[in-house]
Each structure stands twice: as C-alpha cells, then as structure tokens.
PDB file of N, CA and C in Angstrom:
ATOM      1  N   UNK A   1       0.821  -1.191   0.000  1.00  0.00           N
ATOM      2  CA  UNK A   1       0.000   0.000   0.000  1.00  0.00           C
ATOM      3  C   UNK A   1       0.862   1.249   0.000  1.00  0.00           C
ATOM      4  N   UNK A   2       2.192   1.181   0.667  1.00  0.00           N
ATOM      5  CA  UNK A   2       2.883   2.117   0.743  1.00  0.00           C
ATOM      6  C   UNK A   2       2.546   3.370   1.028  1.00  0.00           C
ATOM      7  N   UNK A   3       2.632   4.340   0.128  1.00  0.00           N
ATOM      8  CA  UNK A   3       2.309   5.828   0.637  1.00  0.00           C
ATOM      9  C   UNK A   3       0.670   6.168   0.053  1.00  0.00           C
ATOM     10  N   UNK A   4       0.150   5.078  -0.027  1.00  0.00           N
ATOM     11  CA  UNK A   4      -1.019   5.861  -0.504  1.00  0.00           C
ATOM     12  C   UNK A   4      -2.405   5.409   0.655  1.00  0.00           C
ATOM     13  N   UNK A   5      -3.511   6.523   0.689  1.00  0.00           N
ATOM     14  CA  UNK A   5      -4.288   6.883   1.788  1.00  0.00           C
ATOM     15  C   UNK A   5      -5.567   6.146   1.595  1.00  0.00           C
ATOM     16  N   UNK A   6      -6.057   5.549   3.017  1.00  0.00           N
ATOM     17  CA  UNK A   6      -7.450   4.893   3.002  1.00  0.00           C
ATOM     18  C   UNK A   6      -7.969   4.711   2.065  1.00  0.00           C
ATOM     19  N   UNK A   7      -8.356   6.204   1.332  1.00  0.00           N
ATOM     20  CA  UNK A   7      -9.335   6.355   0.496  1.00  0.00           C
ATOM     21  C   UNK A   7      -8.576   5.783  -1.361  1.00  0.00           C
ATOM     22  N   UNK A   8      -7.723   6.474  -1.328  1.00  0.00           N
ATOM     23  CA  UNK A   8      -7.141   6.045  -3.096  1.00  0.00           C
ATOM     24  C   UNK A   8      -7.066   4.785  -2.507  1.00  0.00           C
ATOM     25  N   UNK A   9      -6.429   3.784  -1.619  1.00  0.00           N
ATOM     26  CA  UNK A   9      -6.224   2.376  -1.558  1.00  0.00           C
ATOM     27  C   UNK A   9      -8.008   1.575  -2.138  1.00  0.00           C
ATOM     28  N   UNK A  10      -8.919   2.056  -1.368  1.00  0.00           N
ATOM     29  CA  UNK A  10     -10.098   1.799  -1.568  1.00  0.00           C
ATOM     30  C   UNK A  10     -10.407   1.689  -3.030  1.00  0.00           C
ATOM     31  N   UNK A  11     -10.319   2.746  -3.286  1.00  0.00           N
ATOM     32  CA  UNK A  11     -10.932   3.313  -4.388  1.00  0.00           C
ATOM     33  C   UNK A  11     -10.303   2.561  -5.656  1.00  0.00           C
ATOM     34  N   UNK A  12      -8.869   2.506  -5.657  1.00  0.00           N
ATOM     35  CA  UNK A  12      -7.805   1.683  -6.381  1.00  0.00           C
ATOM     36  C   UNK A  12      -8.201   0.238  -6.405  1.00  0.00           C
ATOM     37  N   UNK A  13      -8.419  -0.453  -4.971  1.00  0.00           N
ATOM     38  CA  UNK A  13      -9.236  -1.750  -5.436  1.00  0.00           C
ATOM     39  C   UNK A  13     -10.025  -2.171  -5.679  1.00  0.00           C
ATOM     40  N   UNK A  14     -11.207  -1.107  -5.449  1.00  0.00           N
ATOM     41  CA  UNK A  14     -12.539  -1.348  -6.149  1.00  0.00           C
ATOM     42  C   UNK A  14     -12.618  -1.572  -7.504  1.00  0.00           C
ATOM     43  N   UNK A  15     -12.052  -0.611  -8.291  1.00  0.00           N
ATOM     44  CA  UNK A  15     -11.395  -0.621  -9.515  1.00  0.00           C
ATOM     45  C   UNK A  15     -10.733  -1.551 -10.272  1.00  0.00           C
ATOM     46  N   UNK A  16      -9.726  -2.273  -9.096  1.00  0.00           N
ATOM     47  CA  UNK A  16      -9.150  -3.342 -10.126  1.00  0.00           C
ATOM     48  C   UNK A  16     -10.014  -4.605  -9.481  1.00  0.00           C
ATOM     49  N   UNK A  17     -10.861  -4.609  -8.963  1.00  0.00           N
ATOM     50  CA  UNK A  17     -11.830  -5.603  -9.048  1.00  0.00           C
ATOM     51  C   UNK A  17     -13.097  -5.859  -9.592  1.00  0.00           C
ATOM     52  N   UNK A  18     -13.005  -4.817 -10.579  1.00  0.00           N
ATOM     53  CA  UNK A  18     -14.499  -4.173 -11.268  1.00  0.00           C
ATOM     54  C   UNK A  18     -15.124  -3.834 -10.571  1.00  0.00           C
ATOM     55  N   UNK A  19     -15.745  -3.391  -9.521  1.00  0.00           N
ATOM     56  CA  UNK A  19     -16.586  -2.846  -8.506  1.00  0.00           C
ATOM     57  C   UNK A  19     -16.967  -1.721  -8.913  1.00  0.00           C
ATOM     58  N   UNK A  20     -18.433  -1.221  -9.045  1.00  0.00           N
ATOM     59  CA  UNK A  20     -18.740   0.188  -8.449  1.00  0.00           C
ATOM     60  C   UNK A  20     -18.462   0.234  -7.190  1.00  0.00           C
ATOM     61  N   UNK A  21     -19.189   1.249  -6.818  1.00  0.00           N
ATOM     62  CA  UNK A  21     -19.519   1.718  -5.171  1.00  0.00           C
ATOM     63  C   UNK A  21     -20.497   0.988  -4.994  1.00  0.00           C
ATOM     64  N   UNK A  22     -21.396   0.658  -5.754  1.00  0.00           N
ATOM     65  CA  UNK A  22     -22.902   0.073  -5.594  1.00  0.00           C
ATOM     66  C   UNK A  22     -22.380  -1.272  -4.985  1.00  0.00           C
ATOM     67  N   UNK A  23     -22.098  -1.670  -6.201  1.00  0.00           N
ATOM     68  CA  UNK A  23     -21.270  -3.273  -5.435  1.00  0.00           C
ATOM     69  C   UNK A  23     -20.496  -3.359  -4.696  1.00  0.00           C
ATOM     70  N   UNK A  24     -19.684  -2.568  -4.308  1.00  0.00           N
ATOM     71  CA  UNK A  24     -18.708  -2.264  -3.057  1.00  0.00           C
ATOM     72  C   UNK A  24     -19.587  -2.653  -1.758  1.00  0.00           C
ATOM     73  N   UNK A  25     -20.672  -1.611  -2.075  1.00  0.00           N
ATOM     74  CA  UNK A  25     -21.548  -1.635  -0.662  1.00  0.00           C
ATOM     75  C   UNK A  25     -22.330  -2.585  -0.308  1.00  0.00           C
ATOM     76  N   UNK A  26     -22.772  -3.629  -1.490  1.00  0.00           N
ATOM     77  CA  UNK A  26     -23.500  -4.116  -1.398  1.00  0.00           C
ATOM     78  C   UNK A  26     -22.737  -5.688  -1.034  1.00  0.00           C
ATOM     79  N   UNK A  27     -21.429  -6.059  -1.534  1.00  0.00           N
ATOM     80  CA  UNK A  27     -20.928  -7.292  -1.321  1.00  0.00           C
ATOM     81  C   UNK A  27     -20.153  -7.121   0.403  1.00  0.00           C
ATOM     82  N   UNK A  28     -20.153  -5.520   0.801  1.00  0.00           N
ATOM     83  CA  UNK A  28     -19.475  -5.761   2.213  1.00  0.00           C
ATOM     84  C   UNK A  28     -20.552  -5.522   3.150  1.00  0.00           C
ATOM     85  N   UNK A  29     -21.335  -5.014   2.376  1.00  0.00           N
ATOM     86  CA  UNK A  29     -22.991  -5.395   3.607  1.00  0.00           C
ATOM     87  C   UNK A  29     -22.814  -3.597   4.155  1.00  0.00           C
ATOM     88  N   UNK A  30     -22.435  -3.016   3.810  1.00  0.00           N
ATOM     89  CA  UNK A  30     -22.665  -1.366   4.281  1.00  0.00           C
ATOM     90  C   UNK A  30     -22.748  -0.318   3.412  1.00  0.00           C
ATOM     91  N   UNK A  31     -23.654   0.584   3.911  1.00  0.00           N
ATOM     92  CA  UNK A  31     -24.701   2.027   2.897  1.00  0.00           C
ATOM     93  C   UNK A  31     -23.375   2.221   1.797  1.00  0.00           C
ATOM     94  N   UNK A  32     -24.371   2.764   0.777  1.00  0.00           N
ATOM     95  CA  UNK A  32     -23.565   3.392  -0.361  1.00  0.00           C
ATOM     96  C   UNK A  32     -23.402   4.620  -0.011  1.00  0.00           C
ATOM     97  N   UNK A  33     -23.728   5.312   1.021  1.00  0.00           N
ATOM     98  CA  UNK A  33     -23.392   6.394   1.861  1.00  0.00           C
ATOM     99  C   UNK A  33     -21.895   6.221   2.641  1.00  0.00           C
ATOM    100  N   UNK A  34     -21.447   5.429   3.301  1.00  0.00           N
ATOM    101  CA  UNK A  34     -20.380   5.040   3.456  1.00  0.00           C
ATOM    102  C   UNK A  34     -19.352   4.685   2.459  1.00  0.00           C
ATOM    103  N   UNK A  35     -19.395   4.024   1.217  1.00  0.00           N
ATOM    104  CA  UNK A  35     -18.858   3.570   0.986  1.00  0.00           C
ATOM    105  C   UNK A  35     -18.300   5.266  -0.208  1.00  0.00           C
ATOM    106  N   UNK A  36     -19.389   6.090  -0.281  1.00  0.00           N
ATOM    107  CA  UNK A  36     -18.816   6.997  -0.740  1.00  0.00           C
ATOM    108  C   UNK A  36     -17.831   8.149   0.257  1.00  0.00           C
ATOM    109  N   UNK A  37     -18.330   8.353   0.902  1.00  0.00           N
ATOM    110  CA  UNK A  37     -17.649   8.823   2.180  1.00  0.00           C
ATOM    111  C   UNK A  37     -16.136   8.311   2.591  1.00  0.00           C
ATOM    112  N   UNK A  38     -15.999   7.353   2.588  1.00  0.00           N
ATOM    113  CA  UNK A  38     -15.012   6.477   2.758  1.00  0.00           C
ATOM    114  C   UNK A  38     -13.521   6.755   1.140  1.00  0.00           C
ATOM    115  N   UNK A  39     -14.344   6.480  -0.024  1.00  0.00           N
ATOM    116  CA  UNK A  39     -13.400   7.103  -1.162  1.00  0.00           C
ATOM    117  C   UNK A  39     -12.924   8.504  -1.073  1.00  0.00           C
ATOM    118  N   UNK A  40     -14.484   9.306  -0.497  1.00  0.00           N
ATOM    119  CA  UNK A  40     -13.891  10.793  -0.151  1.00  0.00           C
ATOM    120  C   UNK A  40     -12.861  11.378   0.795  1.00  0.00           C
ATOM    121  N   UNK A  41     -12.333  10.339   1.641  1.00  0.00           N
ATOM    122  CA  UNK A  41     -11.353  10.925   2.454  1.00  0.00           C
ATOM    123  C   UNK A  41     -12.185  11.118   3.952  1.00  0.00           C
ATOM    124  N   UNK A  42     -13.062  10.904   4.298  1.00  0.00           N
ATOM    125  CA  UNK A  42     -13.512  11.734   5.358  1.00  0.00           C
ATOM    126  C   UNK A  42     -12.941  11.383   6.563  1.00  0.00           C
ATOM    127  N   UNK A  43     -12.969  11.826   7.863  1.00  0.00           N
ATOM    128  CA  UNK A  43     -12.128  11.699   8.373  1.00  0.00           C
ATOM    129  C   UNK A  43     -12.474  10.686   9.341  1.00  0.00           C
ATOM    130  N   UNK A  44     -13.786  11.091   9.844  1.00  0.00           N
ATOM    131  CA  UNK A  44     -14.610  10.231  11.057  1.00  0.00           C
ATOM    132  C   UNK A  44     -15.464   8.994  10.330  1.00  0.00           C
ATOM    133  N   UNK A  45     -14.811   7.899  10.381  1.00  0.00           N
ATOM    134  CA  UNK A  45     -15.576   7.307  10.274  1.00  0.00           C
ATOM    135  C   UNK A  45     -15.791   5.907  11.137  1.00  0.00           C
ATOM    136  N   UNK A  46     -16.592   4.838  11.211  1.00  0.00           N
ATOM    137  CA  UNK A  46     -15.916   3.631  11.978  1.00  0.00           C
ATOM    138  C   UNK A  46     -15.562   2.688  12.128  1.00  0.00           C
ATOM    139  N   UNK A  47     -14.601   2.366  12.380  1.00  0.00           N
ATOM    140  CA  UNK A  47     -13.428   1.563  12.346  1.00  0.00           C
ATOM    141  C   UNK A  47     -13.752  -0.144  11.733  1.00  0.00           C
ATOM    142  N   UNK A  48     -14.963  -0.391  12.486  1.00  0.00           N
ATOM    143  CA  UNK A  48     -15.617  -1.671  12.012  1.00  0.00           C
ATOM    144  C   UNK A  48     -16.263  -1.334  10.845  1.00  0.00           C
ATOM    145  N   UNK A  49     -16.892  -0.546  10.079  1.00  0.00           N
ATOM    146  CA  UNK A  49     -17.373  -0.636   8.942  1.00  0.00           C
ATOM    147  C   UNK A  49     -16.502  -0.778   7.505  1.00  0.00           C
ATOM    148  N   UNK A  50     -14.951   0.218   8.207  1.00  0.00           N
ATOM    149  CA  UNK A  50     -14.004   0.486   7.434  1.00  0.00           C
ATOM    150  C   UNK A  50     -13.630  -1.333   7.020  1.00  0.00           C
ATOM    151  N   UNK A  51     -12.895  -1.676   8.238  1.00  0.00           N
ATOM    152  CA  UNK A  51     -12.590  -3.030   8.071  1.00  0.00           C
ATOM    153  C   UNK A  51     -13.643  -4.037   7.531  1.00  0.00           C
ATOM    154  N   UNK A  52     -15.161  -3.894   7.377  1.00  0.00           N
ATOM    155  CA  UNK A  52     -16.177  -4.722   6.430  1.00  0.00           C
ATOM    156  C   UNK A  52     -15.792  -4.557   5.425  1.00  0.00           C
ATOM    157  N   UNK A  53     -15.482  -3.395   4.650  1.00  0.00           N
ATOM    158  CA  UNK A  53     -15.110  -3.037   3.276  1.00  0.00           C
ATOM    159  C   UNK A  53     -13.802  -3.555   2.693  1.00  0.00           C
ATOM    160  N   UNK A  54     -12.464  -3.530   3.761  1.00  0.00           N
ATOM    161  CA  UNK A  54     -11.148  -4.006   3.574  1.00  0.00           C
ATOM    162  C   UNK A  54     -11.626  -5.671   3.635  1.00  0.00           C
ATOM    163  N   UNK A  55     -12.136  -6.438   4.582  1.00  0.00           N
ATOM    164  CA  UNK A  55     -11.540  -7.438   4.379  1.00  0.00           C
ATOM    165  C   UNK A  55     -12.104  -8.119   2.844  1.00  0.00           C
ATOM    166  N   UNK A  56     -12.862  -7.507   2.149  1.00  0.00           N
ATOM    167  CA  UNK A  56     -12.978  -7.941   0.820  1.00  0.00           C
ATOM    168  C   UNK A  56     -11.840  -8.031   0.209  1.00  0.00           C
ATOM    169  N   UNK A  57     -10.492  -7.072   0.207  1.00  0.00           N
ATOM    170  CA  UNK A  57      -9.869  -7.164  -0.580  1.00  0.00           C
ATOM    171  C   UNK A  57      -8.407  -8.142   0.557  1.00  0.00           C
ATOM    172  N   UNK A  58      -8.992  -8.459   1.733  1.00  0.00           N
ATOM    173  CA  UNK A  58      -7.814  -9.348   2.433  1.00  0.00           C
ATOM    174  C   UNK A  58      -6.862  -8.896   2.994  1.00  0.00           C
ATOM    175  N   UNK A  59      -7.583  -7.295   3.600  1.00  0.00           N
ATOM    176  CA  UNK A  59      -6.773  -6.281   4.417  1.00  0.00           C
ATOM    177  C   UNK A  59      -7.491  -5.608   5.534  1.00  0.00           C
ATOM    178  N   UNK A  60      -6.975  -5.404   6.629  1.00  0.00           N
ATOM    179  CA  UNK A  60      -7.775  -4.624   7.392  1.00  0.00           C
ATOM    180  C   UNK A  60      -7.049  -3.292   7.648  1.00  0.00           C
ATOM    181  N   UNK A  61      -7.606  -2.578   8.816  1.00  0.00           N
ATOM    182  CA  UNK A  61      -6.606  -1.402   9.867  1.00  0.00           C
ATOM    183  C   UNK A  61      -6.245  -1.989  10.635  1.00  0.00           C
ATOM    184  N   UNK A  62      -5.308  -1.721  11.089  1.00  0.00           N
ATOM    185  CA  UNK A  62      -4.480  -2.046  12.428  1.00  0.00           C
ATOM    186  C   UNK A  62      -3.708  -0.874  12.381  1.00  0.00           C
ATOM    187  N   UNK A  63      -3.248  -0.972  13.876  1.00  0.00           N
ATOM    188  CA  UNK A  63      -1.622  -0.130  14.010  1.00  0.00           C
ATOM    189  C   UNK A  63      -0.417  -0.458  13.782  1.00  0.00           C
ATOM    190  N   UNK A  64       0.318   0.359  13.569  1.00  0.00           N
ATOM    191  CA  UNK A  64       1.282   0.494  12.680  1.00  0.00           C
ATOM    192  C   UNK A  64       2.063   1.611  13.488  1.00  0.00           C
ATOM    193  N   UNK A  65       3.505   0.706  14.163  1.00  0.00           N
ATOM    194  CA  UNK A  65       4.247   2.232  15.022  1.00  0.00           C
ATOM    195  C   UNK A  65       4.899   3.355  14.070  1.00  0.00           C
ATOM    196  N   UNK A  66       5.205   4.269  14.412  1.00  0.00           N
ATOM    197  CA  UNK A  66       5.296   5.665  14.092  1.00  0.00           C
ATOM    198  C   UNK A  66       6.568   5.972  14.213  1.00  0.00           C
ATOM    199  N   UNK A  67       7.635   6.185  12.910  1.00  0.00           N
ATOM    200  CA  UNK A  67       8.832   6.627  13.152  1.00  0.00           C
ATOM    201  C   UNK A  67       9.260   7.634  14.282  1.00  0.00           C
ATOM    202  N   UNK A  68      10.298   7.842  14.907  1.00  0.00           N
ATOM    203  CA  UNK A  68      10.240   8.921  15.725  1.00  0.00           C
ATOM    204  C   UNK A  68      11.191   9.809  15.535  1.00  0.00           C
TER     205      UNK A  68
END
C-alpha cells in the first residue's frame, strides 16, 4: 500500500476488481453512503465498517508504530 491513503487504496481496489460503489456496498454489507464517504477521504468514520469493506480485498486497519 505504501504511501497511498485509506481512500485512493479503496478506491484503487474497487477498480481493479471491477466494482462500483454500488457493489462495493453491497458485497461488504454497508450504505452506499459510506462507501462513498469512505473514497472521499472523510475523516470520522468507523473503524468496524471500514474493516467490512477491507476485508474484501484481504486487508484490514491495524496499528502500525510511528517513526520517531
């Protein structure tokens, strides 16, 4: 995933999996309200819905330590 953010990662595999958003939302079981929200960058969103959407593609969130 490297340097790229929630949202392009999303958005990038929806894409190379043929997916709309429609089907996005509909194969991870959450609103097409989210799932647009989620491409948009937004900031608040939650954490379990995020990860419904990732583990389609066989990824979740977790933490990750922080150079110092």
């Amino acid at each position: 995933m490297n340097t790229a953010s929630l949202s392009e990662y999303v958005k990038s595999m929806r894409k190379e999996y043929g997916l709309t958003q429609v089907d996005l939302s509909e194969k991870s079981g959450v609103g097409l309200r989210f799932v647009r929200e989620l491409e948009q960058g937004k900031e608040t969103l939650r954490l379990d819905k995020v990860n419904q959407v990732l583990n389609l593609f066989g990824v979740k969130v977790g933490v990750i330590p922080m150079d110092k």
